[in-house]
C-alpha atoms as a PDB file:
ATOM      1  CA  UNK A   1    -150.818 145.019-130.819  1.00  0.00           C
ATOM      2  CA  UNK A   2    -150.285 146.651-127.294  1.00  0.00           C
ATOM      3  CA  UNK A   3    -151.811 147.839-124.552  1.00  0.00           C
ATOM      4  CA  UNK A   4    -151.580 151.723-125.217  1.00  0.00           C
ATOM      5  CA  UNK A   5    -154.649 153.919-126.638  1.00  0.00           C
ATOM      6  CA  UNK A   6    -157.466 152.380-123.997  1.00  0.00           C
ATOM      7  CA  UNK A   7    -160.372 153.876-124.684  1.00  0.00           C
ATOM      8  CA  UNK A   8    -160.737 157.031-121.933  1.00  0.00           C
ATOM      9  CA  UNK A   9    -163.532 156.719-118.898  1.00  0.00           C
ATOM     10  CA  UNK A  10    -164.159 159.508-118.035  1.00  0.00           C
ATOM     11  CA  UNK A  11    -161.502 159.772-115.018  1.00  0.00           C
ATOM     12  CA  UNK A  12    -161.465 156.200-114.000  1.00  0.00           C
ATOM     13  CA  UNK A  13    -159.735 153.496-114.653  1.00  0.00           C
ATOM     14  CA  UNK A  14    -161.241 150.830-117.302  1.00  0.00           C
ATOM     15  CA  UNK A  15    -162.090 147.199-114.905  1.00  0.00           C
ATOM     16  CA  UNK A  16    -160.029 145.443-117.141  1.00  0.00           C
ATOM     17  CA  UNK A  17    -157.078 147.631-118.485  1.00  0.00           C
ATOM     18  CA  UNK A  18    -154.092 145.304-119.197  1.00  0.00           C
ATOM     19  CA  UNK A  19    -155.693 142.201-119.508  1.00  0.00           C
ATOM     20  CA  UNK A  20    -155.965 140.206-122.362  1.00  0.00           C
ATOM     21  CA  UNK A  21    -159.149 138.164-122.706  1.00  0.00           C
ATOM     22  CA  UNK A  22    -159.969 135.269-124.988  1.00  0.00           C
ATOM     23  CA  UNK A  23    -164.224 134.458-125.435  1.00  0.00           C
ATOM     24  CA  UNK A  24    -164.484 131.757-126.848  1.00  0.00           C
ATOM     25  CA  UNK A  25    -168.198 131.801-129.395  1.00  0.00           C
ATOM     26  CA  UNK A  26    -167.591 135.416-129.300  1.00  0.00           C
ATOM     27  CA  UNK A  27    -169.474 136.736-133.249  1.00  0.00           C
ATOM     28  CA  UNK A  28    -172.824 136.294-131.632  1.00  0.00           C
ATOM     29  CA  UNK A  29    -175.890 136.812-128.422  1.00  0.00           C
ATOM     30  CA  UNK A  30    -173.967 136.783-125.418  1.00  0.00           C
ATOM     31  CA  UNK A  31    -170.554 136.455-126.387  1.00  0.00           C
ATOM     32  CA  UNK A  32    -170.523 139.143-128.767  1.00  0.00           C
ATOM     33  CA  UNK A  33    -172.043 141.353-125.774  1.00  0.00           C
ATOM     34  CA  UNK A  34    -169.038 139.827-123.288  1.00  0.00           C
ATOM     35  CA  UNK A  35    -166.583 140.786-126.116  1.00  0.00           C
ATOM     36  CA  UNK A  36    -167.900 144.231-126.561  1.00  0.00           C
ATOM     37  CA  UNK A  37    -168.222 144.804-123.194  1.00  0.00           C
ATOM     38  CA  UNK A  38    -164.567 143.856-122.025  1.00  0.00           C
ATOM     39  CA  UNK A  39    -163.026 146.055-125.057  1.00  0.00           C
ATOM     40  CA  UNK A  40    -164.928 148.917-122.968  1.00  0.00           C
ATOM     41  CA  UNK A  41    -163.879 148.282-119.856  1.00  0.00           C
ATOM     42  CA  UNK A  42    -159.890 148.317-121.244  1.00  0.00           C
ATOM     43  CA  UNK A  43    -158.898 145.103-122.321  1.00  0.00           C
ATOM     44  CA  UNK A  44    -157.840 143.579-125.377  1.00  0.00           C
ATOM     45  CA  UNK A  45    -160.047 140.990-126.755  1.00  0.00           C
ATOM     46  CA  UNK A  46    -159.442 137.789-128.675  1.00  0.00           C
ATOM     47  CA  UNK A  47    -163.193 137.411-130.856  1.00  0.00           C
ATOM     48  CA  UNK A  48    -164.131 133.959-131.794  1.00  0.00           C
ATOM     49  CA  UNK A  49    -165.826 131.650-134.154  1.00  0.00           C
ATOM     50  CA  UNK A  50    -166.107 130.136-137.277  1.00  0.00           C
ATOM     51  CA  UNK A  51    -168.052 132.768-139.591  1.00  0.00           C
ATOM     52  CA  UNK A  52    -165.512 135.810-140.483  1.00  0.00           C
ATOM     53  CA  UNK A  53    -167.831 137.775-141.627  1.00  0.00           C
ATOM     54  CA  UNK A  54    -169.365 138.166-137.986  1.00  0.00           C
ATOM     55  CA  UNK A  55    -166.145 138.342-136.366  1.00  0.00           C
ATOM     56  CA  UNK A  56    -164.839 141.529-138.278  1.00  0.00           C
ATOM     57  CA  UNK A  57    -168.320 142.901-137.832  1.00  0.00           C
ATOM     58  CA  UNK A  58    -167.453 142.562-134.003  1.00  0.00           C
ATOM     59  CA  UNK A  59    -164.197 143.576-134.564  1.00  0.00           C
ATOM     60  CA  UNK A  60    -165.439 146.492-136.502  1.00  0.00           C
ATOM     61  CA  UNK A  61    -168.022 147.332-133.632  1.00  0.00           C
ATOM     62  CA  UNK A  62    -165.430 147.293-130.842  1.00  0.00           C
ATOM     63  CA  UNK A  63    -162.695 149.771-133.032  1.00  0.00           C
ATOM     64  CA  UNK A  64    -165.777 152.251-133.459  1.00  0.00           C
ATOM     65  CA  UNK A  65    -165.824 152.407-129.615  1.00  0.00           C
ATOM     66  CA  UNK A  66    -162.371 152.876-129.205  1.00  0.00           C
ATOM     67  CA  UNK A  67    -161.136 149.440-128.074  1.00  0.00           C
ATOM     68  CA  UNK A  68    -158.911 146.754-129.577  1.00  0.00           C
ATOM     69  CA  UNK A  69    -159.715 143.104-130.641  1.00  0.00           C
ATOM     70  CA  UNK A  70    -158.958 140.707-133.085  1.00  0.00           C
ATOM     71  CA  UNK A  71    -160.752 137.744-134.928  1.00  0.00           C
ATOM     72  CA  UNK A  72    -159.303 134.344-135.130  1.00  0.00           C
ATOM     73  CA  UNK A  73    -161.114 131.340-136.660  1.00  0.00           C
ATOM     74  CA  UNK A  74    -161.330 128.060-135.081  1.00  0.00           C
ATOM     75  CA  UNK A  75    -163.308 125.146-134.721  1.00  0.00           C
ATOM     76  CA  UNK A  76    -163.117 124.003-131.148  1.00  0.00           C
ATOM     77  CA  UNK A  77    -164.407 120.187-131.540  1.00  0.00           C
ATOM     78  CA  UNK A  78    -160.660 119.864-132.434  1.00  0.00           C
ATOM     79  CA  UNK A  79    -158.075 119.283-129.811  1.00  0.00           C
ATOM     80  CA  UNK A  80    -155.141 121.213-132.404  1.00  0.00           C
ATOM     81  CA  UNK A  81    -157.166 124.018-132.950  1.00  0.00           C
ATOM     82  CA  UNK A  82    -157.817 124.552-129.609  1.00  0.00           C
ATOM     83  CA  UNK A  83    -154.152 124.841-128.435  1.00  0.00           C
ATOM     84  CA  UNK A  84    -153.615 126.758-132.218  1.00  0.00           C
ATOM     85  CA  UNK A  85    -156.294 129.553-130.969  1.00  0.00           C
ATOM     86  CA  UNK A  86    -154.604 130.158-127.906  1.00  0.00           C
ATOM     87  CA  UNK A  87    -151.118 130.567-129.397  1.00  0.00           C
ATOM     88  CA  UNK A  88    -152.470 132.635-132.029  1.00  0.00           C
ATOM     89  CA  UNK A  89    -153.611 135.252-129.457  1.00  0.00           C
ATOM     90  CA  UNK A  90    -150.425 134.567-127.505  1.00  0.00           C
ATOM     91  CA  UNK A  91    -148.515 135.688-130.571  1.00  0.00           C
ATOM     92  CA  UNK A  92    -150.813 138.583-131.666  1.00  0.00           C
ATOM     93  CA  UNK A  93    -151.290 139.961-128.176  1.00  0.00           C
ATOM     94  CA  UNK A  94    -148.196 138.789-126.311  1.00  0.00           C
ATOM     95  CA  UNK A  95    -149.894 137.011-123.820  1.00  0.00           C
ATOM     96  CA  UNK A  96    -153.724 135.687-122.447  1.00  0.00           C
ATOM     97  CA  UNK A  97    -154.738 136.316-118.745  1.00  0.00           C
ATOM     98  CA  UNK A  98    -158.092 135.769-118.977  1.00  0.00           C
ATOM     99  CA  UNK A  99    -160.308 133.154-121.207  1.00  0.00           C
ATOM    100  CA  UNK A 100    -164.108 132.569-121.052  1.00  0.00           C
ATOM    101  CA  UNK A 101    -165.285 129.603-122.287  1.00  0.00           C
ATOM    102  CA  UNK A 102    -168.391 130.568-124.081  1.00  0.00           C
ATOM    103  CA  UNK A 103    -168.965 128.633-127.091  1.00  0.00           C
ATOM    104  CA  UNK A 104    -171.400 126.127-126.682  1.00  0.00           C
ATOM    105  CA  UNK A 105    -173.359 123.189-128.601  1.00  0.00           C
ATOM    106  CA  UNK A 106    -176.823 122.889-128.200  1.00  0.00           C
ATOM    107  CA  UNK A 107    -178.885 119.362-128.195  1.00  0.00           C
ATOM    108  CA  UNK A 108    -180.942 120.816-131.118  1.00  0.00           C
ATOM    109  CA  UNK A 109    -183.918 118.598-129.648  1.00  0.00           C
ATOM    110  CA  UNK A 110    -185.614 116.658-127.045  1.00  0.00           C
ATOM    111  CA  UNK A 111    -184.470 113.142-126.713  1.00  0.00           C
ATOM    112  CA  UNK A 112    -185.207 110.990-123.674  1.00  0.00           C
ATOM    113  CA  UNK A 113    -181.796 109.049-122.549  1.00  0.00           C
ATOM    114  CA  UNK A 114    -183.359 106.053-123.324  1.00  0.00           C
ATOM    115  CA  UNK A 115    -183.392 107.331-127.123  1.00  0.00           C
ATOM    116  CA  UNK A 116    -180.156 109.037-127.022  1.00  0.00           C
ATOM    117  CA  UNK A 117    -177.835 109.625-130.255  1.00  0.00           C
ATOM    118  CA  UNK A 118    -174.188 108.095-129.562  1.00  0.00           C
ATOM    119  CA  UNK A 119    -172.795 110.796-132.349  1.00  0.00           C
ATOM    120  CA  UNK A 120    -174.694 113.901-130.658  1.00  0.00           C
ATOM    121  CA  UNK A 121    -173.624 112.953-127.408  1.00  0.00           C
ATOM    122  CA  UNK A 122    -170.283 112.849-128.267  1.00  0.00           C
ATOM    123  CA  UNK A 123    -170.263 116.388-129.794  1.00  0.00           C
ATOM    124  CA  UNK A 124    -172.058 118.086-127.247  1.00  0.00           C
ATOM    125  CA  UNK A 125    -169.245 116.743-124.946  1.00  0.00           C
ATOM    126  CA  UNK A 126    -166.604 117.488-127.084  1.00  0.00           C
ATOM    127  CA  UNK A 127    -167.598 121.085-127.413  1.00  0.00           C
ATOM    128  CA  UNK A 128    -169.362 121.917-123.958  1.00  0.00           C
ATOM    129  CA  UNK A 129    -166.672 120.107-121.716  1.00  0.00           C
ATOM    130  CA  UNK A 130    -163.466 118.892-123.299  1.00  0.00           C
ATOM    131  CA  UNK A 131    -162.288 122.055-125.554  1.00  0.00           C
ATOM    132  CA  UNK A 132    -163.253 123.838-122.510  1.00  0.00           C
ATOM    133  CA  UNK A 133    -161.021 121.633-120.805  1.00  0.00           C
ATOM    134  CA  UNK A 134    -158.253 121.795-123.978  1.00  0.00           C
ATOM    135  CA  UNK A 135    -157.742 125.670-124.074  1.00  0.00           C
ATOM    136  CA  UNK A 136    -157.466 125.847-120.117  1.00  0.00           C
ATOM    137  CA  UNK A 137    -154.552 123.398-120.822  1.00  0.00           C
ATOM    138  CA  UNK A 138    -153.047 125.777-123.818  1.00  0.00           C
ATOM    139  CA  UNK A 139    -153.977 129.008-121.901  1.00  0.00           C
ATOM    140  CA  UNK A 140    -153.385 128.511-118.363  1.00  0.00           C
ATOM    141  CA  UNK A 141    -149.099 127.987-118.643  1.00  0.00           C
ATOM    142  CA  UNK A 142    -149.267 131.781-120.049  1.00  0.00           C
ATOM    143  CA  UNK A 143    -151.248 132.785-117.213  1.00  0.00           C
ATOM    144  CA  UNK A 144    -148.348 131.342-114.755  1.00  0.00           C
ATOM    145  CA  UNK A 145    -146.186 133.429-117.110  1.00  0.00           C
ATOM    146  CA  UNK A 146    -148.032 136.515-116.533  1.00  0.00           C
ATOM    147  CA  UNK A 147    -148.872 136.162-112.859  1.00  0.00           C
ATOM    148  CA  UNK A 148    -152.328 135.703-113.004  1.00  0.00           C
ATOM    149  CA  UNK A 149    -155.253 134.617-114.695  1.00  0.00           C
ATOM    150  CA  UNK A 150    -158.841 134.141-114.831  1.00  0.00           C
ATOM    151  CA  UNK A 151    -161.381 131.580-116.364  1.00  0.00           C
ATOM    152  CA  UNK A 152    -164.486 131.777-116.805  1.00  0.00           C
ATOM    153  CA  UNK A 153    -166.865 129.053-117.633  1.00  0.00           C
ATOM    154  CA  UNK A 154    -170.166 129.974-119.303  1.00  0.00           C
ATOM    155  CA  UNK A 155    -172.350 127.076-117.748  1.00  0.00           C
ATOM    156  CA  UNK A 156    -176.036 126.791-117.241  1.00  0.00           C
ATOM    157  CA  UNK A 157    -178.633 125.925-114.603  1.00  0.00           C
ATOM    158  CA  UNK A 158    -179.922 122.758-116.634  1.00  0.00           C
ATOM    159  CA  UNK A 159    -176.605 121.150-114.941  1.00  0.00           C
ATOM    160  CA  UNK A 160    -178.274 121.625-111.622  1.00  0.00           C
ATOM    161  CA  UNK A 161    -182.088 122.083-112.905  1.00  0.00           C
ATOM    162  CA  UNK A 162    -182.571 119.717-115.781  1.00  0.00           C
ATOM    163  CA  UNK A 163    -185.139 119.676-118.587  1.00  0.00           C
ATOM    164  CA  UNK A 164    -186.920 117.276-120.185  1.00  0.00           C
ATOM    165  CA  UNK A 165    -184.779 115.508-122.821  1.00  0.00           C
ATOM    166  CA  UNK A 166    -181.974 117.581-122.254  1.00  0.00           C
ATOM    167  CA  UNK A 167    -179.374 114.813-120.961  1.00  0.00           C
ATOM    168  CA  UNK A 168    -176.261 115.499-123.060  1.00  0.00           C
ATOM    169  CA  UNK A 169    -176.410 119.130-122.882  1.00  0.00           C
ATOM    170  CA  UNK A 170    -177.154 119.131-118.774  1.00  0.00           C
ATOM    171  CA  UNK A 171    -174.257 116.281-118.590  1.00  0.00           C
ATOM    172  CA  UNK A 172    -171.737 118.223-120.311  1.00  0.00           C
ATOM    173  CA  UNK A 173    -172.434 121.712-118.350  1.00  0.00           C
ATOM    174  CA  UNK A 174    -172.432 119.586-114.808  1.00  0.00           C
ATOM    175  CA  UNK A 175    -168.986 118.444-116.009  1.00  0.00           C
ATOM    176  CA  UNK A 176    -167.670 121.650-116.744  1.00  0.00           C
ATOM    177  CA  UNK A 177    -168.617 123.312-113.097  1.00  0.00           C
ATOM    178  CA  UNK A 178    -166.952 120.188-112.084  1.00  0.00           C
ATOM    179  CA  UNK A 179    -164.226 121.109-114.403  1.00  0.00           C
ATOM    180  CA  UNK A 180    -164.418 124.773-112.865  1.00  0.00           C
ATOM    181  CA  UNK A 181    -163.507 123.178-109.068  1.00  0.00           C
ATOM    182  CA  UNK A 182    -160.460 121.233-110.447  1.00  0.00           C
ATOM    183  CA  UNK A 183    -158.892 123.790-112.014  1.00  0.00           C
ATOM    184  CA  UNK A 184    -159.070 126.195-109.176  1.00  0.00           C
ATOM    185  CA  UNK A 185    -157.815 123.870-106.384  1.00  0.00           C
ATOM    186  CA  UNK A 186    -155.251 123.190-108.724  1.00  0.00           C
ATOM    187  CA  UNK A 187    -153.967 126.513-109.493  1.00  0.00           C
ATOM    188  CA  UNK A 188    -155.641 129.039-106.512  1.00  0.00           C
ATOM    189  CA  UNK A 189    -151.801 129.077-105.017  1.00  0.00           C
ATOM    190  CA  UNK A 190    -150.472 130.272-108.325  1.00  0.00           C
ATOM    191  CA  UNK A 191    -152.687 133.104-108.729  1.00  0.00           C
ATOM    192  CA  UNK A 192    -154.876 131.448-110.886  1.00  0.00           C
ATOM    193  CA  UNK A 193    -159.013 131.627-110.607  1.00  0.00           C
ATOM    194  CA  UNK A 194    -161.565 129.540-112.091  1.00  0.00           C
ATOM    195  CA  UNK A 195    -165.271 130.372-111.891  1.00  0.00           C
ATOM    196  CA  UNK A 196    -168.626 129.626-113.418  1.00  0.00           C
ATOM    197  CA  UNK A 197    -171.780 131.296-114.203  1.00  0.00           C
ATOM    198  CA  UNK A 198    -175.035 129.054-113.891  1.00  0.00           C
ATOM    199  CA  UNK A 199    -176.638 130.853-116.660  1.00  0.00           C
ATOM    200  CA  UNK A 200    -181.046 131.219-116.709  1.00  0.00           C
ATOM    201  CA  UNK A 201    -182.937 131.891-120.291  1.00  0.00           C
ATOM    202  CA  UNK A 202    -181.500 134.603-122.255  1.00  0.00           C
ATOM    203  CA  UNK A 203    -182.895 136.434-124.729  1.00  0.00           C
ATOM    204  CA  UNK A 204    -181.987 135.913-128.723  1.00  0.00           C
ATOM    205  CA  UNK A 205    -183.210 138.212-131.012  1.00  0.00           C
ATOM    206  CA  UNK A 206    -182.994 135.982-134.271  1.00  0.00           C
ATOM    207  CA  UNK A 207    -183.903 132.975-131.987  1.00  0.00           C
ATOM    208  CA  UNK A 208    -186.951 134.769-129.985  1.00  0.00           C
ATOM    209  CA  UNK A 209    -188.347 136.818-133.397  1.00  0.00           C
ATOM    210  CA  UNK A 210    -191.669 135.386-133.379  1.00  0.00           C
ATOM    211  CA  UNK A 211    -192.039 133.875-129.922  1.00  0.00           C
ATOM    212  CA  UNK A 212    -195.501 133.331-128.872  1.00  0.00           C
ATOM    213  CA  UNK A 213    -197.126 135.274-126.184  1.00  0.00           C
ATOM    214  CA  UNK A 214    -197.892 131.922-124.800  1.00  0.00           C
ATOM    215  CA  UNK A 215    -194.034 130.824-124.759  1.00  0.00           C
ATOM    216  CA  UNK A 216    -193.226 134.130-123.701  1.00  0.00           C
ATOM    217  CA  UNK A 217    -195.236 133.591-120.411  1.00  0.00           C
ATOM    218  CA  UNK A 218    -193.969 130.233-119.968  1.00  0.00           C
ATOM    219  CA  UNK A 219    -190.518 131.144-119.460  1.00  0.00           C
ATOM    220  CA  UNK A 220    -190.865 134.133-117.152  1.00  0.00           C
ATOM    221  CA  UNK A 221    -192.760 132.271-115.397  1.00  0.00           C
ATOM    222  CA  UNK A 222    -188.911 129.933-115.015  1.00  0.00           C
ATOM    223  CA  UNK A 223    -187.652 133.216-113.365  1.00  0.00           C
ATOM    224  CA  UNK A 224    -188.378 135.476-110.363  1.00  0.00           C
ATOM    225  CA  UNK A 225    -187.483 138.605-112.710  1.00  0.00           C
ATOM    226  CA  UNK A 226    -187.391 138.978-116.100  1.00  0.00           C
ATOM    227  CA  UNK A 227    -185.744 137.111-118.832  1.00  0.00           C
ATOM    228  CA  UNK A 228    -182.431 137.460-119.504  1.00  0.00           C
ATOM    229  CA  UNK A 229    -180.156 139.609-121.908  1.00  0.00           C
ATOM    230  CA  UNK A 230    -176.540 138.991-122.953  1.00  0.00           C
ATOM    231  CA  UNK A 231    -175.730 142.136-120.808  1.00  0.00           C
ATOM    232  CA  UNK A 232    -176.468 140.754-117.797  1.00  0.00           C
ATOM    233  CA  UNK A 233    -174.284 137.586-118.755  1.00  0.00           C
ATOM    234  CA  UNK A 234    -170.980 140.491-119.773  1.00  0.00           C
ATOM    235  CA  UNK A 235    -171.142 142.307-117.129  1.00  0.00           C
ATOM    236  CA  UNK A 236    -171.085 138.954-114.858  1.00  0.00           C
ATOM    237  CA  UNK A 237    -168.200 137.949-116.776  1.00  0.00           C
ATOM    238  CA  UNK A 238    -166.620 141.380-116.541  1.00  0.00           C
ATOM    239  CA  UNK A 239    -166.921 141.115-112.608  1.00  0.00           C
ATOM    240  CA  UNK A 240    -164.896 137.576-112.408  1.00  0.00           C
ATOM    241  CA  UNK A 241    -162.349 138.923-115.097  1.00  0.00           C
ATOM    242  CA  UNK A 242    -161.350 141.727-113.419  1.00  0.00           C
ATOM    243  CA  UNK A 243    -159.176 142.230-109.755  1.00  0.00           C
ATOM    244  CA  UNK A 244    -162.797 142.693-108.305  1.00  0.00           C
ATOM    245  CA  UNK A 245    -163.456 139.258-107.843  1.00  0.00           C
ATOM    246  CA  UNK A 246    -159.530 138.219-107.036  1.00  0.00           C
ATOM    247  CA  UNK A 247    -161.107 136.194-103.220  1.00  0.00           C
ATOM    248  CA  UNK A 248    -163.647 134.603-105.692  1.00  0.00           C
ATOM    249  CA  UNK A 249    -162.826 131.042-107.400  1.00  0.00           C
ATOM    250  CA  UNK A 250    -164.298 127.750-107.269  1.00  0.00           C
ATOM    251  CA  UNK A 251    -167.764 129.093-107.410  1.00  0.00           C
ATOM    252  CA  UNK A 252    -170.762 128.731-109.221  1.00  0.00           C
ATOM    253  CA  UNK A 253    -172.307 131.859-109.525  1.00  0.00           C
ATOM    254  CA  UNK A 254    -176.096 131.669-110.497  1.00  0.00           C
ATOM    255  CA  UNK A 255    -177.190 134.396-113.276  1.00  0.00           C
ATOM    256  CA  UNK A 256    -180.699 133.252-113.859  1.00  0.00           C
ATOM    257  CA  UNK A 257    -183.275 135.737-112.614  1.00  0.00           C
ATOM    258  CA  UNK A 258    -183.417 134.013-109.080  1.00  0.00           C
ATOM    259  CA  UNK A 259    -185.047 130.665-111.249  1.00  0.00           C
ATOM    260  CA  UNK A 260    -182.644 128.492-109.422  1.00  0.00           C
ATOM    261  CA  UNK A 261    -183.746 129.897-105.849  1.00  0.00           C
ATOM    262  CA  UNK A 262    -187.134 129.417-106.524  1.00  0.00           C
ATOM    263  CA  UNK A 263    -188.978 128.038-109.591  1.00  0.00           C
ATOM    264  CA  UNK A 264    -191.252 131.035-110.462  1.00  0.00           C
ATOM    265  CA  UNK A 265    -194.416 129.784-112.143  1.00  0.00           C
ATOM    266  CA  UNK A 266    -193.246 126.147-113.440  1.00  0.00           C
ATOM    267  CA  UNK A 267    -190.385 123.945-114.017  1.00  0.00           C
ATOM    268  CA  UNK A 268    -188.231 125.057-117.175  1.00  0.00           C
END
């Protein structure tokens, strides 16, 4: 696939024509929007997951518009896959200058640390910190290749703003902004950026179906806003994927509402 037949914008130029972006947990809330919303703004994008059927029906969305992407399979809790994704888009695409790490695993309960599950501990990790950590490593010598790159870490405020019985999941996100810091001290000479978002509630619609007035309330009241959608979280990552944000790296940018700032009504 190449770069040619970028969807037209009405006399400018698309923010990210000629890259070539992997999301990572891409069939789905907000990195289906981040996928759909960096095919419009010109690049070509690399959709991800595990369910194929939600992949082409990205895929499928993103053609309709006029843009370009591609689904590949893989599950990241394994080290080959991870460096198998990112040479799969290599070969499809010819190269990878940006990847957002997306994909996520969630605690799927409360649990004190005192009470903590060895096994869940150790996937959460795996997932939320060390694939991140395994596709930089597969994606980042093709950056050098290209001249520059971009990552973007999909984090959350629970690394700075933790939750009741939310250890393992805050643990693994304060990892990866400390992740996020390595990576661009390490490569900021070569052209390379690494930033994070600190990301506040955002809105599912199969998750959020029958939420409660009650619940409703108590999570605006975590924000000085609104409650998030996956739009605000794409266009964020549009912004440090694109030449826009080239003096930006290193840094945790908060996408929350202003609920790290200030605490709204309660504590989240």
């Amino acid at each position: 696939m190449t770069r040619d037949a970028q969807p037209a914008y009405a006399g400018r130029v698309p923010r990210l024509a000629g890259e070539t972006v992997l999301i990572t947990g891409s069939t789905s809330g907000i990195g289906r929007q981040a996928a759909i919303t960096c095919a419009r703004e010109g690049a070509l994008v690399a959709v991800h997951g595990r369910n194929a059927e939600r992949g082409a029906a990205v895929v499928q969305t993103i053609g309709e518009a006029g843009g370009q992407a591609e689904f590949f399979a893989a599950d990241l809790a394994e080290e080959a896959a991870c460096d198998a994704l990112v040479a799969g888009v290599v070969a499809r695409f010819g190269g990878l200058t940006v990847l957002v790490n997306n994909a996520a695993a969630a605690s799927g309960g409360r649990t004190p640390i005192g009470a903590f599950d060895t096994a869940l501990w150790e996937r959460i990790l795996r997932v939320n910190l060390t694939s991140p950590a395994w596709l930089c490593r597969a994606a980042i010598p093709h950056m050098l290749a290209a001249g520059h790159g971009s990552i973007v870490n999909v984090s959350s405020r629970q690394a700075e703003r933790a939750s009741p019985g939310l250890a393992p999941y805050a643990t693994s996100k304060g990892g990866l902004n400390a992740l996020t810091r390595s990576i661009a001290v390490d490569y900021g000479r070569q052209n390379i950026r690494c930033n994070a978002l600190s990301v506040g509630y955002v809105e599912n619609p199969r998750r959020d179906a029958d939420m409660s007035a009650e619940r409703r309330a108590e999570l605006e009241g975590m924000h000085l806003t609104r409650l998030g959608r996956a739009e605000d979280i794409a266009w964020a990552i549009v912004y440090l994927a694109s030449r826009e944000s080239e003096f930006v790296t290193g840094a945790l940018l908060p996408v929350d509402g202003g609920g790290t700032v200030a605490r709204g009504k309660l504590l989240g």
